[in-house]
Protein backbone atom coordinates (compact mmCIF):
# COMPACT_ATOMS: atom_id res chain seq x y z
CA UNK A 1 153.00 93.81 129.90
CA UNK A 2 149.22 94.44 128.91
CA UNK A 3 149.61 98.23 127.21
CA UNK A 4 150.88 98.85 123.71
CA UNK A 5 151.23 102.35 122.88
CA UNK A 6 151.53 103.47 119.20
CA UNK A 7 152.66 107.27 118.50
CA UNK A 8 150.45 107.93 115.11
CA UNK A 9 151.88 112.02 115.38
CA UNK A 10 149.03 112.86 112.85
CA UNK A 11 145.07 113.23 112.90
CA UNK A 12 143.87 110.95 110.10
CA UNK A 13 140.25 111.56 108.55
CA UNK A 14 137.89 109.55 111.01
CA UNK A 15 136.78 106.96 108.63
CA UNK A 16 140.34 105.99 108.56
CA UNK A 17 140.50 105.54 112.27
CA UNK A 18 137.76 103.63 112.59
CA UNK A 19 139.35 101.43 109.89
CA UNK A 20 142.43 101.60 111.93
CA UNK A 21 140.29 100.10 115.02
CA UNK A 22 139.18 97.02 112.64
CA UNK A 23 142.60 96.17 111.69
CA UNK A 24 143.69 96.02 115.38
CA UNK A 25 140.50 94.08 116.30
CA UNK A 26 141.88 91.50 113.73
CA UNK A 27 145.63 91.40 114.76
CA UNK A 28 144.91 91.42 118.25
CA UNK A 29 142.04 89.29 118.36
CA UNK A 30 140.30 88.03 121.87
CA UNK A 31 143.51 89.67 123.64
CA UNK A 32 141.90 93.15 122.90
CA UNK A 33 140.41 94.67 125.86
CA UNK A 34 140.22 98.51 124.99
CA UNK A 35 141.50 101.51 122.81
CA UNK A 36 141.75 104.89 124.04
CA UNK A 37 142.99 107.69 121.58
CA UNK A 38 144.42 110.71 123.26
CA UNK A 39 144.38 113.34 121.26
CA UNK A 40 146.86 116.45 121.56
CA UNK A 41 145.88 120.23 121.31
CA UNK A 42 147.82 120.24 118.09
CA UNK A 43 145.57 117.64 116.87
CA UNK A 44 148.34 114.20 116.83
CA UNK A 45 146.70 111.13 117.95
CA UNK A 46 148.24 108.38 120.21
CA UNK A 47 146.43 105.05 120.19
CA UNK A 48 147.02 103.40 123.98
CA UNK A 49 145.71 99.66 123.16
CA UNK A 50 144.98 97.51 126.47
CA UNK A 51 145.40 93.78 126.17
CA UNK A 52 143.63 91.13 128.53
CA UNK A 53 146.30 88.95 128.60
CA UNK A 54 150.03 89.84 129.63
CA UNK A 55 152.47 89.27 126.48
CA UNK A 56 156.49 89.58 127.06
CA UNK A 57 158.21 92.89 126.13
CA UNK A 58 159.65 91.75 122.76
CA UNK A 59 156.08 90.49 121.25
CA UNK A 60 154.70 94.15 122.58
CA UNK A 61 157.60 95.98 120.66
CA UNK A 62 156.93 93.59 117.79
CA UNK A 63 153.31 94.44 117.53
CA UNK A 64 153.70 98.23 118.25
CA UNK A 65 155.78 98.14 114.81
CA UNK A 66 153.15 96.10 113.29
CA UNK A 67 150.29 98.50 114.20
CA UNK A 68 152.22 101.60 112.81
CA UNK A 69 154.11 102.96 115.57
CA UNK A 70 156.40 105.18 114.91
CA UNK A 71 159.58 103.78 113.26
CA UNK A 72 162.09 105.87 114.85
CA UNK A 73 160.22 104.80 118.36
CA UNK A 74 159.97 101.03 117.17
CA UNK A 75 164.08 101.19 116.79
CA UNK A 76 165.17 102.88 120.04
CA UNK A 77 162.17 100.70 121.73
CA UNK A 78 163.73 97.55 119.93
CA UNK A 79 167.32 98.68 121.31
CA UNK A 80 165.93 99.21 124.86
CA UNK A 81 164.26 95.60 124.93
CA UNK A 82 167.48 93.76 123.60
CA UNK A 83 169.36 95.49 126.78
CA UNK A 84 166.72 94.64 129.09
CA UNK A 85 165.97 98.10 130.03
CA UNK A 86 163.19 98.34 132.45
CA UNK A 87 160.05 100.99 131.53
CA UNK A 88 161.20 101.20 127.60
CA UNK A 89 157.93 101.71 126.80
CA UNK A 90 157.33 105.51 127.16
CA UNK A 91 155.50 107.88 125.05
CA UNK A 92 154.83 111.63 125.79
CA UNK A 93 151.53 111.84 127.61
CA UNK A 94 150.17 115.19 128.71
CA UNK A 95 147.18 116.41 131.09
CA UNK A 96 146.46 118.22 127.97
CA UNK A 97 145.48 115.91 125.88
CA UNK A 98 141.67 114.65 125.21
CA UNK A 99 140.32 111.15 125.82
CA UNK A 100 138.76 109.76 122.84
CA UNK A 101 137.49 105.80 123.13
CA UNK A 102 136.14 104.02 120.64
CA UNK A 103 132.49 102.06 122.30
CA UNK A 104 130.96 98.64 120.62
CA UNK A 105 129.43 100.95 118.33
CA UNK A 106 133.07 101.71 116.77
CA UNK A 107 132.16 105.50 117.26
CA UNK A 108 134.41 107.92 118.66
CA UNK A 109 133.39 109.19 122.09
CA UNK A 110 135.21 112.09 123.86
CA UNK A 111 135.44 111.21 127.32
């Protein structure tokens, strides 16, 4: 798998966003490819972090609860993995939410 998604279910100020980006930067390393942030109408944010390289399902459950996912998420995902469930890693997506990315210059551009 090469996609970790990580429900965040609030809109933090942007400086802590951007801070946000850093920290994955530095946990994931050379393995990051891109981060796009879809944001809902109501304002949540949902960070949808492609890697480069393809990691097995239990490292991308263990670092979706190390970036901040949502705990209640991380368990049932954690569950779902242990059975060998196929497609456990779902989060609500929705044509209505915006596209934000965040470009080398670790701005946020609406796409």
């Amino acid at each position: 798998m090469k996609t970790l998604k990580i429900d965040c279910d609030w809109c933090p100020p942007l400086e802590w966003v951007e801070a946000y980006v850093e920290m994955v930067r530095g946990v994931l390393g050379e393995n990051l490819k891109r981060i796009k942030i879809k944001m809902s109408r109501r304002g949540f944010l949902h960070f949808i972090i492609t890697l480069n390289e393809h990691v097995d399902d239990m490292t991308v459950c263990r670092l979706q609860f190390i970036l901040g996912d949502d705990r209640h998420r991380c368990r049932f995902n954690y569950a779902r993995v242990v059975c060998g469930m196929q497609g456990w890693n779902k989060l609500f997506t929705s044509s209505s939410f915006k596209t934000l990315e965040i470009g080398k210059d670790n701005k946020l551009h609406v796409r």
